[in-house]
C-alpha atoms as a PDB file:
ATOM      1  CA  UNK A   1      -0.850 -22.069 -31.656  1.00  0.00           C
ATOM      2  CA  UNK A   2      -0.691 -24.546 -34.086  1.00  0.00           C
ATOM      3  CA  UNK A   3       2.212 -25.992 -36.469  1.00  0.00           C
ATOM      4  CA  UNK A   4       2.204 -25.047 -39.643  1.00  0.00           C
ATOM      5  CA  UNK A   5       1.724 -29.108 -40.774  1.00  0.00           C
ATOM      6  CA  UNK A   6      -1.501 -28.599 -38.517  1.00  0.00           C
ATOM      7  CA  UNK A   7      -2.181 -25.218 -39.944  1.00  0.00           C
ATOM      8  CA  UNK A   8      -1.990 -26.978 -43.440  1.00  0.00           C
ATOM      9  CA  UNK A   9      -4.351 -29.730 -42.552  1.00  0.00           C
ATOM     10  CA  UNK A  10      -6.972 -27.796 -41.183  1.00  0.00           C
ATOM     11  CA  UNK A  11      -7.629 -25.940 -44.077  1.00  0.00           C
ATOM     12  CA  UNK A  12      -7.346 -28.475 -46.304  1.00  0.00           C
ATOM     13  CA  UNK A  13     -10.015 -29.761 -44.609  1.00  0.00           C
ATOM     14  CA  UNK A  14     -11.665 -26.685 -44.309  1.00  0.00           C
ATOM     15  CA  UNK A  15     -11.639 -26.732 -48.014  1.00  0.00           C
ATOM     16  CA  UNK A  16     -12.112 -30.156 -48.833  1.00  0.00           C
ATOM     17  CA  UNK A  17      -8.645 -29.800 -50.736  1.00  0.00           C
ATOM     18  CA  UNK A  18      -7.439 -33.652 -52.290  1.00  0.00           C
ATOM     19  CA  UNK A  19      -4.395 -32.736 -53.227  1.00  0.00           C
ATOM     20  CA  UNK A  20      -3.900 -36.414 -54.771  1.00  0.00           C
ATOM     21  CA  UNK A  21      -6.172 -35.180 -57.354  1.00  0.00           C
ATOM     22  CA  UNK A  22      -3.929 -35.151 -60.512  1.00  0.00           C
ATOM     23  CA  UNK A  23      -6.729 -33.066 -62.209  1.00  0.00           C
ATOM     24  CA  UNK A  24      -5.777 -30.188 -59.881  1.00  0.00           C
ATOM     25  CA  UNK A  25      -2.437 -30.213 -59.463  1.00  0.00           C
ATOM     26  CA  UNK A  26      -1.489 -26.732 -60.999  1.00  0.00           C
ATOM     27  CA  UNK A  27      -4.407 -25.072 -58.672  1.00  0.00           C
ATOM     28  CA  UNK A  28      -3.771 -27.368 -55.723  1.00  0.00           C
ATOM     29  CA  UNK A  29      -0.377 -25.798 -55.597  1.00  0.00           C
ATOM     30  CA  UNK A  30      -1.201 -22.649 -55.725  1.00  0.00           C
ATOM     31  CA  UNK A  31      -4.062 -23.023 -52.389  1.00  0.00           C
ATOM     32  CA  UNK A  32      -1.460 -25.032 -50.775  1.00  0.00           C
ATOM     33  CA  UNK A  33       1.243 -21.988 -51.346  1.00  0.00           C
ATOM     34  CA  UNK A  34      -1.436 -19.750 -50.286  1.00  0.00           C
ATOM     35  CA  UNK A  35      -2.165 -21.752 -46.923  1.00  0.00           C
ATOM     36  CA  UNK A  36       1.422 -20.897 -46.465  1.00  0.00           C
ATOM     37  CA  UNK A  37       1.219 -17.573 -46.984  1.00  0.00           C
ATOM     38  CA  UNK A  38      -1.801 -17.175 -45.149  1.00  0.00           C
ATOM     39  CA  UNK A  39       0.450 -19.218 -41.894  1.00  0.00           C
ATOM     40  CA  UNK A  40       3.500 -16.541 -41.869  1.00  0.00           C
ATOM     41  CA  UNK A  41       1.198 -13.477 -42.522  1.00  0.00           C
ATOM     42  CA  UNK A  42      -2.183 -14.009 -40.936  1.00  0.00           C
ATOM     43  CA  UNK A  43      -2.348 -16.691 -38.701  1.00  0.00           C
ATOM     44  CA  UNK A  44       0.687 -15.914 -36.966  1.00  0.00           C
ATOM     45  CA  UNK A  45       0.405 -12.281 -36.381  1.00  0.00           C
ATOM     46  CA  UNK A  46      -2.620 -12.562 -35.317  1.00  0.00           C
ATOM     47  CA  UNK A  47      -2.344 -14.659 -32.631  1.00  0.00           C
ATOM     48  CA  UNK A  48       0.717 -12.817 -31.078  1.00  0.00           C
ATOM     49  CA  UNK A  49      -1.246 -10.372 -30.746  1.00  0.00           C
ATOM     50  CA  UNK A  50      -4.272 -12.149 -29.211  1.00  0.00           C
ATOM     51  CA  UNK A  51      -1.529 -13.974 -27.265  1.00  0.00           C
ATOM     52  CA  UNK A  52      -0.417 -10.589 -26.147  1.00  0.00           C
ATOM     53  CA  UNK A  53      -4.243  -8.988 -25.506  1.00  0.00           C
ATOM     54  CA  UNK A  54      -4.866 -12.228 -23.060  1.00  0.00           C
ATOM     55  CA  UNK A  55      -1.872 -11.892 -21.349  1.00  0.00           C
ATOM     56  CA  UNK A  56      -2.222  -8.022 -20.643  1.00  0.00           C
ATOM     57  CA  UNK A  57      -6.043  -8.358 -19.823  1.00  0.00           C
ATOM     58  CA  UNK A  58      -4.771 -11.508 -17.101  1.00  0.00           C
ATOM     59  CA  UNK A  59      -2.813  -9.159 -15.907  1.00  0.00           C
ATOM     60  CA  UNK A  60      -5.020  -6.697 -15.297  1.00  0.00           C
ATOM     61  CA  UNK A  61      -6.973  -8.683 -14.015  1.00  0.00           C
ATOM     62  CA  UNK A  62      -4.807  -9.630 -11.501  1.00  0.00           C
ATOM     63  CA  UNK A  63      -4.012  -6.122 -10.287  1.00  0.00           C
ATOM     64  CA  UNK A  64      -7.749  -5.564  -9.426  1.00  0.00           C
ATOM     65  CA  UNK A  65      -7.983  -8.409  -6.878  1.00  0.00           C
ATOM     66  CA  UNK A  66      -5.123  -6.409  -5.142  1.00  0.00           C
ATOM     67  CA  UNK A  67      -7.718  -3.446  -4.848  1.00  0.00           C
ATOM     68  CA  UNK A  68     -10.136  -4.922  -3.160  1.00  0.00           C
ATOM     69  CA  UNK A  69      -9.886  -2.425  -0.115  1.00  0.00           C
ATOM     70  CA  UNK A  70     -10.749   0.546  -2.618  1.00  0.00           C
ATOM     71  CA  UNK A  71     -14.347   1.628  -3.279  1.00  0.00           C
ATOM     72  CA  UNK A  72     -15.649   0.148  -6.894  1.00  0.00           C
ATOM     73  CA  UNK A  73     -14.604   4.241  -8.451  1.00  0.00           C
ATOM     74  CA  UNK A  74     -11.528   4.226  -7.407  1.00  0.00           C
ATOM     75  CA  UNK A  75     -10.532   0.180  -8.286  1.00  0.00           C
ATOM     76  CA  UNK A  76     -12.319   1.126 -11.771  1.00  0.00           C
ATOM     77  CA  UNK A  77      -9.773   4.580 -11.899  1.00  0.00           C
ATOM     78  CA  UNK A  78      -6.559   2.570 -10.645  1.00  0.00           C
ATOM     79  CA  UNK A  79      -7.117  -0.223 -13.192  1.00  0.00           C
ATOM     80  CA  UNK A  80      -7.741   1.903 -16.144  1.00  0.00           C
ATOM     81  CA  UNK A  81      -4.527   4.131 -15.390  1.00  0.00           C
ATOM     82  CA  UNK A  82      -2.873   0.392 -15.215  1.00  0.00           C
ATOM     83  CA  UNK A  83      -4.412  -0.577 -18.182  1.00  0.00           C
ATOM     84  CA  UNK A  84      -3.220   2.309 -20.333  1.00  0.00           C
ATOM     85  CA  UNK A  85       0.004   2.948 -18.769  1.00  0.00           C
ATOM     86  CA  UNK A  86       0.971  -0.302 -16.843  1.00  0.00           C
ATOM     87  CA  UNK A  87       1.949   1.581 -13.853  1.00  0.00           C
ATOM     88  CA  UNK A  88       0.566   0.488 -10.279  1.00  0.00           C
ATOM     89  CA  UNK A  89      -0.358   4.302  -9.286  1.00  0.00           C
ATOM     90  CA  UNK A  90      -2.269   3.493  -5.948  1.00  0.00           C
ATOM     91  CA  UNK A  91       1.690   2.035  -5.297  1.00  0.00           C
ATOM     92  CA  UNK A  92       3.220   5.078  -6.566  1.00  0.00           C
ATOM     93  CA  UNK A  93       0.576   7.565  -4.956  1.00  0.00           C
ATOM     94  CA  UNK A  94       1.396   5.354  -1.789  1.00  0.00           C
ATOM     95  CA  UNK A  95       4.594   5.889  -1.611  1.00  0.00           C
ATOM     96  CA  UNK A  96       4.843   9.709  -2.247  1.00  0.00           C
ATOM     97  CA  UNK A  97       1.696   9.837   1.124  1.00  0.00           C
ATOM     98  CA  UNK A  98       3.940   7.958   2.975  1.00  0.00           C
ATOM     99  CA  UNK A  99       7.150  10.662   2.894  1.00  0.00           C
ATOM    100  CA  UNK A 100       4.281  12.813   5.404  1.00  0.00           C
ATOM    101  CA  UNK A 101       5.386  11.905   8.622  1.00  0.00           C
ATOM    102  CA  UNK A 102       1.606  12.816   9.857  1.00  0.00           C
ATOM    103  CA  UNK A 103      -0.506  11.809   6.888  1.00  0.00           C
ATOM    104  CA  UNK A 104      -1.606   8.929   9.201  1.00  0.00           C
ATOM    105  CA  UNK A 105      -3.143  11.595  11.301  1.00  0.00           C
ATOM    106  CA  UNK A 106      -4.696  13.351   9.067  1.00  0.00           C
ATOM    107  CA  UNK A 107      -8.610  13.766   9.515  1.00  0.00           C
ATOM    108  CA  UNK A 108      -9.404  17.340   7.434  1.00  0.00           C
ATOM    109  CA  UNK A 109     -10.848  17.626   3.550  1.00  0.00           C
ATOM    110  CA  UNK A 110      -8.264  20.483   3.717  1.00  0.00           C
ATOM    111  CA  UNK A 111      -5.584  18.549   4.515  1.00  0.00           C
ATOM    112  CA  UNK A 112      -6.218  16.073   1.867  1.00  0.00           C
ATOM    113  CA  UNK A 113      -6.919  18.711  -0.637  1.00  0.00           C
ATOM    114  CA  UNK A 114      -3.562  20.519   0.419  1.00  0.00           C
ATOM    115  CA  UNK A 115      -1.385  17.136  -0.146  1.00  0.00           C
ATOM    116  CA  UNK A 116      -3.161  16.302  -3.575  1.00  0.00           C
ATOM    117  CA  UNK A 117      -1.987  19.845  -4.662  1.00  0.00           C
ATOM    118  CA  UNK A 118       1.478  19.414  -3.371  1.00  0.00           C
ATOM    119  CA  UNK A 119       1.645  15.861  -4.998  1.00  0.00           C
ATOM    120  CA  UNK A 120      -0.168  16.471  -8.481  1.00  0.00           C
ATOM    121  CA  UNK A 121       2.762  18.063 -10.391  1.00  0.00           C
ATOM    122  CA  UNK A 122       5.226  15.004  -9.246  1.00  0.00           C
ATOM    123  CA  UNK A 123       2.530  12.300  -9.758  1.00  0.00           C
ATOM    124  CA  UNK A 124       1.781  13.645 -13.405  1.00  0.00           C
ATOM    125  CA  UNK A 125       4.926  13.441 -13.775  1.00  0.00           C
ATOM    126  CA  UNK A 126       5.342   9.753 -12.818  1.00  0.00           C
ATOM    127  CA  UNK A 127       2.147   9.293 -14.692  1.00  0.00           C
ATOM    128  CA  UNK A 128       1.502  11.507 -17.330  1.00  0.00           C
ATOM    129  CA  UNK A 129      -2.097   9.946 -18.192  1.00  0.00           C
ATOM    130  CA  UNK A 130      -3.304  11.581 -14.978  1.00  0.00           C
ATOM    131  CA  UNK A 131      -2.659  15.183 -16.118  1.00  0.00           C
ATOM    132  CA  UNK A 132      -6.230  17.064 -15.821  1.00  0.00           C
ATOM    133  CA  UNK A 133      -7.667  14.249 -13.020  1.00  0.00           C
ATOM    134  CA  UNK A 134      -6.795  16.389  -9.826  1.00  0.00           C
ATOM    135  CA  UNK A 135      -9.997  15.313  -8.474  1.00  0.00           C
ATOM    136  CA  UNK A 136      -9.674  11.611  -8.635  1.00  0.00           C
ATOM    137  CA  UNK A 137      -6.547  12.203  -7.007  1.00  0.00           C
ATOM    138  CA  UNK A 138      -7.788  13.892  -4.282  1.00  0.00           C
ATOM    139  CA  UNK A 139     -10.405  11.267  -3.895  1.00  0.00           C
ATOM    140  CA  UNK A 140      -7.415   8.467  -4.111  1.00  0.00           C
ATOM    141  CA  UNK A 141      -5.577   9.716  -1.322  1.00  0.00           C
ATOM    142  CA  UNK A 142      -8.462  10.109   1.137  1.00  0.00           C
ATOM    143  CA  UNK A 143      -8.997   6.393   0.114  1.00  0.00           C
ATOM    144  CA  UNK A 144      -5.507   5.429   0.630  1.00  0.00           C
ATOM    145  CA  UNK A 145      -5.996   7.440   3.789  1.00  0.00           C
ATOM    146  CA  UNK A 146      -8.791   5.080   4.667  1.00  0.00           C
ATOM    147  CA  UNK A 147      -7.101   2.361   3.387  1.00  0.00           C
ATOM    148  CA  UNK A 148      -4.586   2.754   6.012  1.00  0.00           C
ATOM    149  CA  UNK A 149      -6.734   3.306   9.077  1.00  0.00           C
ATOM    150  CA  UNK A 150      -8.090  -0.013   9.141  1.00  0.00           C
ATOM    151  CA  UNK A 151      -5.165  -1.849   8.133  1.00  0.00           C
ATOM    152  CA  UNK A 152      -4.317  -2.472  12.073  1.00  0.00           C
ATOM    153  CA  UNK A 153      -6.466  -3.708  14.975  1.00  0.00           C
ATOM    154  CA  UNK A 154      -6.065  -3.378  18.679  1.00  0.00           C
ATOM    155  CA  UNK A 155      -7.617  -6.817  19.490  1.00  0.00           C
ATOM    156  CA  UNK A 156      -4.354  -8.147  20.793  1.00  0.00           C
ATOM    157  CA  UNK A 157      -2.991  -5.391  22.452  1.00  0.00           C
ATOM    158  CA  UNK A 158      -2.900  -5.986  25.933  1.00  0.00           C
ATOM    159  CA  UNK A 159      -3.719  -2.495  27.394  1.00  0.00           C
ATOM    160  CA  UNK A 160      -5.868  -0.931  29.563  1.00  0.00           C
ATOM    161  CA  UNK A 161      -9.795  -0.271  28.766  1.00  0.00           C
ATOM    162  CA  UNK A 162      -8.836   3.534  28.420  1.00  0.00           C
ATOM    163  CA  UNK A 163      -6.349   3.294  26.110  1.00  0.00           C
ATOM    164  CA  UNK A 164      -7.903   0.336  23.911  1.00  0.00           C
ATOM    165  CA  UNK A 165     -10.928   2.723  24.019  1.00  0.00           C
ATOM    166  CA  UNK A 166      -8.811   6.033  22.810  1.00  0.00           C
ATOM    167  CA  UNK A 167      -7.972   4.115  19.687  1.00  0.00           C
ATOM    168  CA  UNK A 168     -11.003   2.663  19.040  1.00  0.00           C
ATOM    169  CA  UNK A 169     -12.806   6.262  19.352  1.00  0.00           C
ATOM    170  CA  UNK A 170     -10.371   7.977  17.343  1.00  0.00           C
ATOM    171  CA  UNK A 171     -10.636   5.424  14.693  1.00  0.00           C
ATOM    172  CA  UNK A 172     -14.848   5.544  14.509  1.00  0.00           C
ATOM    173  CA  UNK A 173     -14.847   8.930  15.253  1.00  0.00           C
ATOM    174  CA  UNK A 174     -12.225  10.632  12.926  1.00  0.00           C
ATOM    175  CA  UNK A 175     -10.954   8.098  10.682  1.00  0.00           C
ATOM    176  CA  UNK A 176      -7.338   7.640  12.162  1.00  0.00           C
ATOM    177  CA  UNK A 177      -5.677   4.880  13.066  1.00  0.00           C
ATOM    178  CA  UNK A 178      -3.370   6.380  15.970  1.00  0.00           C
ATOM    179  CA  UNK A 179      -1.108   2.371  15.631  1.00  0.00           C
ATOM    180  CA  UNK A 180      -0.305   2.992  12.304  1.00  0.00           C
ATOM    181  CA  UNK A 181       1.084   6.607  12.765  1.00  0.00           C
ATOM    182  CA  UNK A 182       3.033   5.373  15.843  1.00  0.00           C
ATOM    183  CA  UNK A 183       4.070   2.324  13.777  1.00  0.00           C
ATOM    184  CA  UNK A 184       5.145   4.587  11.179  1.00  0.00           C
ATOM    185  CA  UNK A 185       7.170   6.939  13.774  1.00  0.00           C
ATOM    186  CA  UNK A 186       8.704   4.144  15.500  1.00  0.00           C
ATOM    187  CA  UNK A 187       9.899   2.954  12.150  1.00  0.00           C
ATOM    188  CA  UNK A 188      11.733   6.244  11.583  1.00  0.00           C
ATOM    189  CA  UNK A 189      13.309   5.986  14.965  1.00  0.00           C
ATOM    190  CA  UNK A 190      14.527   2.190  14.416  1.00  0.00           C
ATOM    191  CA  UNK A 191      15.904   3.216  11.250  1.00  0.00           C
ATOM    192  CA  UNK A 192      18.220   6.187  11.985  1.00  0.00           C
ATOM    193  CA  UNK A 193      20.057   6.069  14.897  1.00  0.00           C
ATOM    194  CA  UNK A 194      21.007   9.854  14.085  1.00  0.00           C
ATOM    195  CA  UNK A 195      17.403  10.360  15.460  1.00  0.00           C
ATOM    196  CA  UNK A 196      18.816   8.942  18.583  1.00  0.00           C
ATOM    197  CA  UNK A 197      19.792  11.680  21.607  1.00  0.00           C
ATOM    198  CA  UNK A 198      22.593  10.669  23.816  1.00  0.00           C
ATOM    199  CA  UNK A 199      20.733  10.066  26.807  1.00  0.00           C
ATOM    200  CA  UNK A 200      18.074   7.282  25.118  1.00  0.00           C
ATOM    201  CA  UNK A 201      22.081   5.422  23.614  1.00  0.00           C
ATOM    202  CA  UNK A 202      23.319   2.177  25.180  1.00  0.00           C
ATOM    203  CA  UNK A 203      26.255  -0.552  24.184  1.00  0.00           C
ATOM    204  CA  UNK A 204      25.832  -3.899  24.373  1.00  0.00           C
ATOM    205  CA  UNK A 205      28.072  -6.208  22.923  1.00  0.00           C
ATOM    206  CA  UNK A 206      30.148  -2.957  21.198  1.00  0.00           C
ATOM    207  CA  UNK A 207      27.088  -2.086  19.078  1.00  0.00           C
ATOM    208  CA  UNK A 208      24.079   0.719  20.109  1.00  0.00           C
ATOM    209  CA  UNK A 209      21.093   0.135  21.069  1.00  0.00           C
ATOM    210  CA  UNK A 210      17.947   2.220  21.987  1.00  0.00           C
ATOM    211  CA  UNK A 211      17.658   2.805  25.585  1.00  0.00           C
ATOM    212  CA  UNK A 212      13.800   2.598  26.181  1.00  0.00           C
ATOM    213  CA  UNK A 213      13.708   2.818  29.764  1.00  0.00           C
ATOM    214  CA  UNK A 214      14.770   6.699  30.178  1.00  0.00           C
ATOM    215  CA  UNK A 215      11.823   8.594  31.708  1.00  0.00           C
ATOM    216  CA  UNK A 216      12.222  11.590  29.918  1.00  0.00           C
ATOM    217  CA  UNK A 217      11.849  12.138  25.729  1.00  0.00           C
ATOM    218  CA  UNK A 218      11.323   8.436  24.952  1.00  0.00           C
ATOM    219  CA  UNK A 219      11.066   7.624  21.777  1.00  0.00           C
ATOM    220  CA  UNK A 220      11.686  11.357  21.452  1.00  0.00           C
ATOM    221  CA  UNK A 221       8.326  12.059  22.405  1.00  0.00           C
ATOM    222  CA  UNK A 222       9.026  16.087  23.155  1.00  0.00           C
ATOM    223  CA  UNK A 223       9.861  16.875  19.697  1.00  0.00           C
ATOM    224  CA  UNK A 224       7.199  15.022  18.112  1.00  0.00           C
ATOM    225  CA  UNK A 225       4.511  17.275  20.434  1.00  0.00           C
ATOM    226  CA  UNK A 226       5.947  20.315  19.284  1.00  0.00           C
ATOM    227  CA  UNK A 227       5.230  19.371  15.286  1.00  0.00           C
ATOM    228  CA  UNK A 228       2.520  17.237  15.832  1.00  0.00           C
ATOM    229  CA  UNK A 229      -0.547  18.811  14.212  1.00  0.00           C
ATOM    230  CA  UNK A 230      -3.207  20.140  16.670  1.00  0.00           C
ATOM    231  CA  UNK A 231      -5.654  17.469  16.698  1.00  0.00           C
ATOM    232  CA  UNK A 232      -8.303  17.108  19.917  1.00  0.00           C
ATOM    233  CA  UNK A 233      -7.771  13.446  19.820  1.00  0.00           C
ATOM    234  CA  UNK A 234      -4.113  14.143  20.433  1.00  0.00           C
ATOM    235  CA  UNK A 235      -4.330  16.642  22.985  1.00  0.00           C
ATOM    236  CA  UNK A 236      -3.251  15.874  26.130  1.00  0.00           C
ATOM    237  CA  UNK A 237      -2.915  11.921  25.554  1.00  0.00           C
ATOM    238  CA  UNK A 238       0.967  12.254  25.302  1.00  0.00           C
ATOM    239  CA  UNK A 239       1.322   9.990  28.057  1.00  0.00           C
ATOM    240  CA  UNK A 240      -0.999   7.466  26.489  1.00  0.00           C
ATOM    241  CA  UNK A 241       1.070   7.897  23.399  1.00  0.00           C
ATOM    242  CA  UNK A 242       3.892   7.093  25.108  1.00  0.00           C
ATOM    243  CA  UNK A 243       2.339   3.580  26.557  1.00  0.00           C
ATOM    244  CA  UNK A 244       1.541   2.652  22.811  1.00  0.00           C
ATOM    245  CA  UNK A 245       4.978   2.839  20.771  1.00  0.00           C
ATOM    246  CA  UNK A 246       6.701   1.211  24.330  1.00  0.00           C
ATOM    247  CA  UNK A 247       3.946  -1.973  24.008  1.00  0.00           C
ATOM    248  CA  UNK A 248       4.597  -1.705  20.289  1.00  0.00           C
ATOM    249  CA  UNK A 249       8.728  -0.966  20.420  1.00  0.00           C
ATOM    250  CA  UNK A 250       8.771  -4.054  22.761  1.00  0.00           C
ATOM    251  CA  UNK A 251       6.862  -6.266  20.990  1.00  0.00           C
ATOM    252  CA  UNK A 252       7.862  -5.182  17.615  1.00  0.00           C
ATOM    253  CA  UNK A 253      10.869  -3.907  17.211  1.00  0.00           C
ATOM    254  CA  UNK A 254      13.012  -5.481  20.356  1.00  0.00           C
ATOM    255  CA  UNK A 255      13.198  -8.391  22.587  1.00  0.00           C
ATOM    256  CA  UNK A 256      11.814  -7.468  25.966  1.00  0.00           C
ATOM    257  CA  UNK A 257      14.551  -9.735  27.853  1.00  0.00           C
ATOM    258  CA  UNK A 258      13.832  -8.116  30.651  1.00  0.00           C
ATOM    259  CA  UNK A 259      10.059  -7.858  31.155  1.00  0.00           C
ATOM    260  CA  UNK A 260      10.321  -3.818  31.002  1.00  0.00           C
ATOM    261  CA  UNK A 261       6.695  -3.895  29.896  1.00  0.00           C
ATOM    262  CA  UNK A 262       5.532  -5.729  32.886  1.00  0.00           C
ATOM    263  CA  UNK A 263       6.970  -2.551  35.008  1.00  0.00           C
ATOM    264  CA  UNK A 264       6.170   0.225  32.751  1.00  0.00           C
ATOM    265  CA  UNK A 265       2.480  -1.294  32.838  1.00  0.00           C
ATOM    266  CA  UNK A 266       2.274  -2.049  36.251  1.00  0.00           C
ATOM    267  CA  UNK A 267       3.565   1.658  37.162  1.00  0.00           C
ATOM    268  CA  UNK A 268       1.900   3.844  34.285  1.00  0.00           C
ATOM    269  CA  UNK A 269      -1.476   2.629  33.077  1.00  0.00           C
ATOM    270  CA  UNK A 270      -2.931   2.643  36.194  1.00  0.00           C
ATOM    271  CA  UNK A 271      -2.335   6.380  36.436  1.00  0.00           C
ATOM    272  CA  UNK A 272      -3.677   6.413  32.391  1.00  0.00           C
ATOM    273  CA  UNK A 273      -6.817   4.603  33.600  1.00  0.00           C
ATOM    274  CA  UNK A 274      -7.128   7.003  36.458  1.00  0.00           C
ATOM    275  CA  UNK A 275      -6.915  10.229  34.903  1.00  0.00           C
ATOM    276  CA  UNK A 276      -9.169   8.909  31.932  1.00  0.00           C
ATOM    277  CA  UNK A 277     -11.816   8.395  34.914  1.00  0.00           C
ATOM    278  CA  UNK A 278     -11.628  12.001  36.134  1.00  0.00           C
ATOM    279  CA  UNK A 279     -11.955  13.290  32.639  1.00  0.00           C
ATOM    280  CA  UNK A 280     -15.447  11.676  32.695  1.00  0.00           C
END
């Protein structure tokens, strides 16, 4: 933006104006007044406000190379709804999907359909420019859904072939991510200790801590099967469940001081690996 002494100057220039020309000194006071004018009402205003355009269309900008996961419809949808409203809505969408404790698992077009229903009246609400777009919703979430189901590998987990292979089917063959929903239970558990049954309690050093090593209801394993949706690539793997959030719980969320997971590998994936062979 320039100074209004270099505001002056240009258009003096502009205009050729010699204001040392005593001929013109009645008019040359009025352009130069004028110049002035033309400073505090035109020049000004009008760059704030190109000022303000760049700085909103940076920003936008901006949130689009954080939607690089999304297909090009629904980055084009998110950054519009940003555009007009300012509000990150795949982040507010997000968060609402993530209150599901088995979104993660989801795999249906009903399912989807059922949570964009239960959601549209408290996302218009958040974000009143999506009134009347229930289908872009719906076709957001499965997205986010999607989004989510690649977001962790298995190359580093040091399982066996069976198991490795159970998560990499699931993944290719009905789009979930079985990590991430045991991530996202594990969280839960870590969180609230009130989630924690007497048996699975310890004390060390006068505070609690989870006891992992209890063979029955880890990670509280028998109430999660009786909620648990139906779902064939859940059926009858609760024991490689089980194997996942301990490899995850001790390498994630604890420090295995102890080697557990040397023992609980040595003593349970063989069986895994064994029963996966009869199956064939």
């Amino acid at each position: 933006m320039l100074s209004i002494e270099e505001y002056i100057a240009k258009r003096k220039k502009e205009d050729r104006l010699d204001e040392f020309d005593g001929k013109f000194k009645d008019e040359n006071l009025k352009i130069c007044v004028n110049y002035i004018f033309e400073y505090f009402m035109n020049y000004i205003s009008i760059t704030e406000f190109e000022m303000k355009s760049i700085i909103k269309d940076e920003r936008v900008e901006e949130y689009r190379k954080t939607l690089r996961a999304y297909e090009p419809e629904i980055i084009e949808w998110l950054t519009n709804i940003y555009d007009k409203s300012g509000k990150y809505a795949n982040r507010i969408i997000g968060n609402m999907l993530e209150k599901y404790d088995f979104f993660s698992i989801f795999n249906t077009e009903s399912e989807f359909r059922e949570v964009s229903y239960e959601l549209y009246k408290r996302i218009t609400k958040r974000i009143p420019e999506l009134k009347g777009q229930s289908e872009m919703i719906f076709q957001f979430i499965k997205a986010y859904h999607k989004k989510r189901a690649h977001a962790e590998g298995f190359s580093d987990y040091t399982f066996s072939n069976s198991i490795l292979n159970w998560l990499e089917q699931t993944r290719k063959k009905y789009g979930v991510n079985i990590a991430v929903f045991a991530y996202k239970w594990l969280d839960q558990l870590y969180e609230n200790k009130d989630l924690w049954p007497n048996t699975n309690r310890k004390d060390r050093f006068g505070q609690s801590e989870y006891d992992y090593t209890q063979k029955r209801n880890v990670f509280n394993l028998e109430s999660l099967y009786r909620n648990i949706p139906k779902k064939a690539f859940i059926r009858g793997k609760k024991q490689e469940l089980e194997a996942l959030m301990m490899y995850i719980w001790l390498h994630n969320y604890c420090r295995d001081e102890n080697g557990y997971w040397d023992e609980y590998s040595q003593k349970v994936l063989p069986i895994i690996d064994l029963q996966d062979k009869a199956q064939v």
